[in-house]
C-alpha atoms as a PDB file:
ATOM      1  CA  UNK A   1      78.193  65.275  56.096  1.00  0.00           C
ATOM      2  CA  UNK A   2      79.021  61.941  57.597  1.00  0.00           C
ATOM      3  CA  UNK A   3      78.944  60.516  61.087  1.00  0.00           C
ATOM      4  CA  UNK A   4      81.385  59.706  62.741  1.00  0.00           C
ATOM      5  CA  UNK A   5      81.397  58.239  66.273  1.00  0.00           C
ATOM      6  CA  UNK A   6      79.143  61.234  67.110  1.00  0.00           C
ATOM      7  CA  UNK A   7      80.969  64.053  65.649  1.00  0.00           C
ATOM      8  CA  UNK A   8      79.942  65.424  62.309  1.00  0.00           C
ATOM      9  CA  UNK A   9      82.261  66.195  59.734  1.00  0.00           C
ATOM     10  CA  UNK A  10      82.715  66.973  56.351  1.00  0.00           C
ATOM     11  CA  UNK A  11      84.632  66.115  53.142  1.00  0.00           C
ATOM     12  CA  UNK A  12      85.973  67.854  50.003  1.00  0.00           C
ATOM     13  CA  UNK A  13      87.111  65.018  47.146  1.00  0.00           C
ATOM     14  CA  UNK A  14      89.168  66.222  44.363  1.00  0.00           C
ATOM     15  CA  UNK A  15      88.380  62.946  42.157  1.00  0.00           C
ATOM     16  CA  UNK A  16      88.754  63.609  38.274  1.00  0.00           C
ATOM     17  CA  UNK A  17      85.287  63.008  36.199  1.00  0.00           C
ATOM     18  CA  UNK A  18      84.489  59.525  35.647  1.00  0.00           C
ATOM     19  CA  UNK A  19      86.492  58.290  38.334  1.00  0.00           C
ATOM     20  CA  UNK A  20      83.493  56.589  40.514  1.00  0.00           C
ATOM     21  CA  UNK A  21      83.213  59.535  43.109  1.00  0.00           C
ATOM     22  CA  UNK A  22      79.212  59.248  42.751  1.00  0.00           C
ATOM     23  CA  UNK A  23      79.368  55.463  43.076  1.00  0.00           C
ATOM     24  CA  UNK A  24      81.394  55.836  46.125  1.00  0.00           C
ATOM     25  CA  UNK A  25      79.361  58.390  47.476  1.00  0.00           C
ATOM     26  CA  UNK A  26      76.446  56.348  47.134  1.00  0.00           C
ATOM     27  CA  UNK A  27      77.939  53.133  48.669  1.00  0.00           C
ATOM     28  CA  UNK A  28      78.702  55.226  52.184  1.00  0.00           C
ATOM     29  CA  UNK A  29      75.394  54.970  54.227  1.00  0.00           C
ATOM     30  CA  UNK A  30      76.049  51.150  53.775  1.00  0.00           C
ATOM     31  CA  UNK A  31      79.074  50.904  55.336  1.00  0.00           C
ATOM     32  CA  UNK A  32      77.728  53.598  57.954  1.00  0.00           C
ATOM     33  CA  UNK A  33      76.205  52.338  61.364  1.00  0.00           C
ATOM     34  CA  UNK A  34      73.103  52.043  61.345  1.00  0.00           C
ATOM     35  CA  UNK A  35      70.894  55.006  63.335  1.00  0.00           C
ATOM     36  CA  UNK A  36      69.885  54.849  67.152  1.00  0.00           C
ATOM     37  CA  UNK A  37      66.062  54.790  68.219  1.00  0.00           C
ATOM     38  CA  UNK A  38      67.217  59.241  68.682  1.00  0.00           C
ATOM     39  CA  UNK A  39      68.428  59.430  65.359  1.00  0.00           C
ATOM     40  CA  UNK A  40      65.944  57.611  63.353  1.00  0.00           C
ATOM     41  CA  UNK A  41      63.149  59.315  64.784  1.00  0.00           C
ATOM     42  CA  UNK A  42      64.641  62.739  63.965  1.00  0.00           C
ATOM     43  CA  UNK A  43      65.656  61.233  60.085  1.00  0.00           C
ATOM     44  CA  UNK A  44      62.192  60.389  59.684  1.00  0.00           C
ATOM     45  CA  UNK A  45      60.397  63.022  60.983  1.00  0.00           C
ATOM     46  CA  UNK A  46      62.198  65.287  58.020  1.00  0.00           C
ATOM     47  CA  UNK A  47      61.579  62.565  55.598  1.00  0.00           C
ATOM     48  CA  UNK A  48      57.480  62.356  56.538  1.00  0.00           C
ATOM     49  CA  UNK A  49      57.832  66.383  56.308  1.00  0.00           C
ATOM     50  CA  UNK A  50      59.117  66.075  52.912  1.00  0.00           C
ATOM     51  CA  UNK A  51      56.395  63.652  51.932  1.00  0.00           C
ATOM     52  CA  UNK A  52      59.309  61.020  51.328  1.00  0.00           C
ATOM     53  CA  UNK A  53      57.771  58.653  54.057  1.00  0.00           C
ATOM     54  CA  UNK A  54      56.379  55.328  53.998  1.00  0.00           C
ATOM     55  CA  UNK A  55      54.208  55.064  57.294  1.00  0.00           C
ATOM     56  CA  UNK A  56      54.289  51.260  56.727  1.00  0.00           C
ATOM     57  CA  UNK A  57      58.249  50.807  56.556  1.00  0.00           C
ATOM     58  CA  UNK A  58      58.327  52.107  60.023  1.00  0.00           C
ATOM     59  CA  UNK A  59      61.491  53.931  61.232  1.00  0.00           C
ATOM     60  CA  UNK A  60      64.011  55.084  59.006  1.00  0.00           C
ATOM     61  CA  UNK A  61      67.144  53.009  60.324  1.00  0.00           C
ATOM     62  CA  UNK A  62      69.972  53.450  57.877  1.00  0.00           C
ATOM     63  CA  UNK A  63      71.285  56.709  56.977  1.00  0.00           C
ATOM     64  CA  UNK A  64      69.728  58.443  53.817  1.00  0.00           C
ATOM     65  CA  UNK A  65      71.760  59.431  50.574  1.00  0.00           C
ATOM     66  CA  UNK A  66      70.968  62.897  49.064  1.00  0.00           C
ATOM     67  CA  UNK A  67      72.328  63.918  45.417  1.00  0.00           C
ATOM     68  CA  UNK A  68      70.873  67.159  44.538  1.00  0.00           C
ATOM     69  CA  UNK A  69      71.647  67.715  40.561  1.00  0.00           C
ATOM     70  CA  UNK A  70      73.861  70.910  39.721  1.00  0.00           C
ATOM     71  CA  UNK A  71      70.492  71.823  38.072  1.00  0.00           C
ATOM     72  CA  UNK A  72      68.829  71.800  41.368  1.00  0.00           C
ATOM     73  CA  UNK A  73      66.892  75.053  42.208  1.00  0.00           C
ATOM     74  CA  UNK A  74      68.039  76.575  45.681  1.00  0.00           C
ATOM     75  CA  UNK A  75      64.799  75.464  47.128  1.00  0.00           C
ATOM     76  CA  UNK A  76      65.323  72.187  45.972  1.00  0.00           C
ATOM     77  CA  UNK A  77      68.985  72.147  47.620  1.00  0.00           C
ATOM     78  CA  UNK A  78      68.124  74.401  50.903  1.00  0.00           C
ATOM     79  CA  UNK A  79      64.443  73.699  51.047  1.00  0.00           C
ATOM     80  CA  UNK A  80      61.960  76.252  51.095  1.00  0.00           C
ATOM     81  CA  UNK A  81      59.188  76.943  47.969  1.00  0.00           C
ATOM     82  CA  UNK A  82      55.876  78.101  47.323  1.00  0.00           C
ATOM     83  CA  UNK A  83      52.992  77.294  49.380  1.00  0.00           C
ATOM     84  CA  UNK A  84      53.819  74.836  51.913  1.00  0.00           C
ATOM     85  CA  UNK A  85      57.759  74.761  52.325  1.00  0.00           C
ATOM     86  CA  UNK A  86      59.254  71.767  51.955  1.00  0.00           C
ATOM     87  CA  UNK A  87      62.500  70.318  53.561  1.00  0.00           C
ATOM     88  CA  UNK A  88      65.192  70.191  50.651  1.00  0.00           C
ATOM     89  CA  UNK A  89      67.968  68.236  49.714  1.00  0.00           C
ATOM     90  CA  UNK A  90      70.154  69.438  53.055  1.00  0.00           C
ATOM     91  CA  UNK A  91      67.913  68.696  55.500  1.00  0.00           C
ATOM     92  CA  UNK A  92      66.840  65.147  54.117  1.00  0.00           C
ATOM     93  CA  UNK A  93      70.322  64.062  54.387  1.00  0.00           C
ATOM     94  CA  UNK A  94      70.363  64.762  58.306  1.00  0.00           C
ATOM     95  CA  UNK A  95      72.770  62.178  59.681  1.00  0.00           C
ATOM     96  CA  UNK A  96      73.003  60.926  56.582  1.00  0.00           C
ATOM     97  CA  UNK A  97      75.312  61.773  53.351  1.00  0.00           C
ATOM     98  CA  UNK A  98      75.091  64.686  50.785  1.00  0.00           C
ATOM     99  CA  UNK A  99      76.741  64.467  47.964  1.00  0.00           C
ATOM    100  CA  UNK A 100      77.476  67.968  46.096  1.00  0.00           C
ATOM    101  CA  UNK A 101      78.663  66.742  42.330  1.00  0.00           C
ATOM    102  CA  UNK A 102      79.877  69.764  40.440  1.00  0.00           C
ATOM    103  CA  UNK A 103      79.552  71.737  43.625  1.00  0.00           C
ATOM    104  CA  UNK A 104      81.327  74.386  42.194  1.00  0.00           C
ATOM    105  CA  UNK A 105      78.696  74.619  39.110  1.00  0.00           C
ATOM    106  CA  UNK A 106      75.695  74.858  42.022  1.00  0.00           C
ATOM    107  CA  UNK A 107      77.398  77.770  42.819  1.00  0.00           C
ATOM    108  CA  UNK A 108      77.641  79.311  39.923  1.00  0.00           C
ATOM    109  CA  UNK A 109      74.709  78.225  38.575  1.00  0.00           C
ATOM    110  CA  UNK A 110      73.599  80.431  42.525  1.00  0.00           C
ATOM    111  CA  UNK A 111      75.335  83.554  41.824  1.00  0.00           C
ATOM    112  CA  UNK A 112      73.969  83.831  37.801  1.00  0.00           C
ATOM    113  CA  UNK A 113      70.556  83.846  38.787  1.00  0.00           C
ATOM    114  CA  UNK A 114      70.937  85.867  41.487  1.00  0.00           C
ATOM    115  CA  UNK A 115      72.251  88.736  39.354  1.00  0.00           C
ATOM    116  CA  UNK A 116      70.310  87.902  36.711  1.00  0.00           C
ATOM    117  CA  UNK A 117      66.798  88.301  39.525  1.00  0.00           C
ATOM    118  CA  UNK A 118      68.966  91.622  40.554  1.00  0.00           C
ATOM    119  CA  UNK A 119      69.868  93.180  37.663  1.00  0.00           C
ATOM    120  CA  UNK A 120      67.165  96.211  36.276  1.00  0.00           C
ATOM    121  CA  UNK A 121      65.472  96.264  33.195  1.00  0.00           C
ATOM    122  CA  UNK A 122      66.534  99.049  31.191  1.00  0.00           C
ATOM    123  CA  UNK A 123      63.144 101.685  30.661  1.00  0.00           C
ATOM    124  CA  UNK A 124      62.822 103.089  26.985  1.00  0.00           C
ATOM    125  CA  UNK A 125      60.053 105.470  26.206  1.00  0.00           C
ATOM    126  CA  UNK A 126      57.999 104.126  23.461  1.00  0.00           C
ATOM    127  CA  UNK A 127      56.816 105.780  20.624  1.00  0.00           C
ATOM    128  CA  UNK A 128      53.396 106.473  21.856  1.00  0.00           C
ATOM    129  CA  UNK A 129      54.555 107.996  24.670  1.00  0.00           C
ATOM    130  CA  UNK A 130      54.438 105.501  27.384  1.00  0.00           C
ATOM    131  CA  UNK A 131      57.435 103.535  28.793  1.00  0.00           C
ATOM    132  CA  UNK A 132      58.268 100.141  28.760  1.00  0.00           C
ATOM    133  CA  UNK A 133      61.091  97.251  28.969  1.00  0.00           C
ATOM    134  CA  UNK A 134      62.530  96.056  25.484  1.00  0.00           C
END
């Protein structure tokens, strides 16, 4: 999401592989304002939740750059995990920019292991007489 004069807003690029969408992407929060006393406070509080913050580089006063891998587990991308739950890749690019490469293969990548984790194991009676999975 980027800034804009206070509203938030979003955009899809269609850009052909190899054409420099991630090096554009990642040259935005420089030409972005940078964050008021409000926002800064509210960018690093996530960032010193997600263990990403440097109590002796004070503030964080220019809007952060996420790039979550297609790879990227949903906890990872949405936050969450085992244990202590950690902000993910959304919520540490609050008033910043997140950058979704191959956004279409985190969704698919989404939807396989989600019926993979939803699909039953078949049951075959063994031999011996007890039952198991293959």
């Amino acid at each position: 999401m980027l800034k804009s004069h206070g509203d938030l807003c979003s955009k899809r690029v269609c850009i052909p592989p190899g054409a420099g969408k991630t090096m554009l992407a990642s040259r935005m929060p420089g030409i972005l304002p940078d964050l008021t006393d409000r926002e800064a406070v509210e960018v690093t509080a996530v960032h010193s939740v997600a263990g990403m913050f440097d109590p002796g580089g004070g503030l964080i006063r220019r809007p952060p750059f996420e790039d979550p891998h297609h790879t990227a587990t949903a906890a990872a991308v949405v936050g969450g995990g085992s244990g202590v739950p950690r902000p993910g890749a959304v919520s540490r690019a609050h008033r910043g920019i997140l950058f979704m490469d191959e956004a279409r293969e985190i969704a698919i990548t989404r939807v396989r292991l989600g019926i993979r984790r939803s699909q039953p194991r078949a049951v075959r009676p063994r031999e011996s007489g007890t039952s198991g999975s293959p």
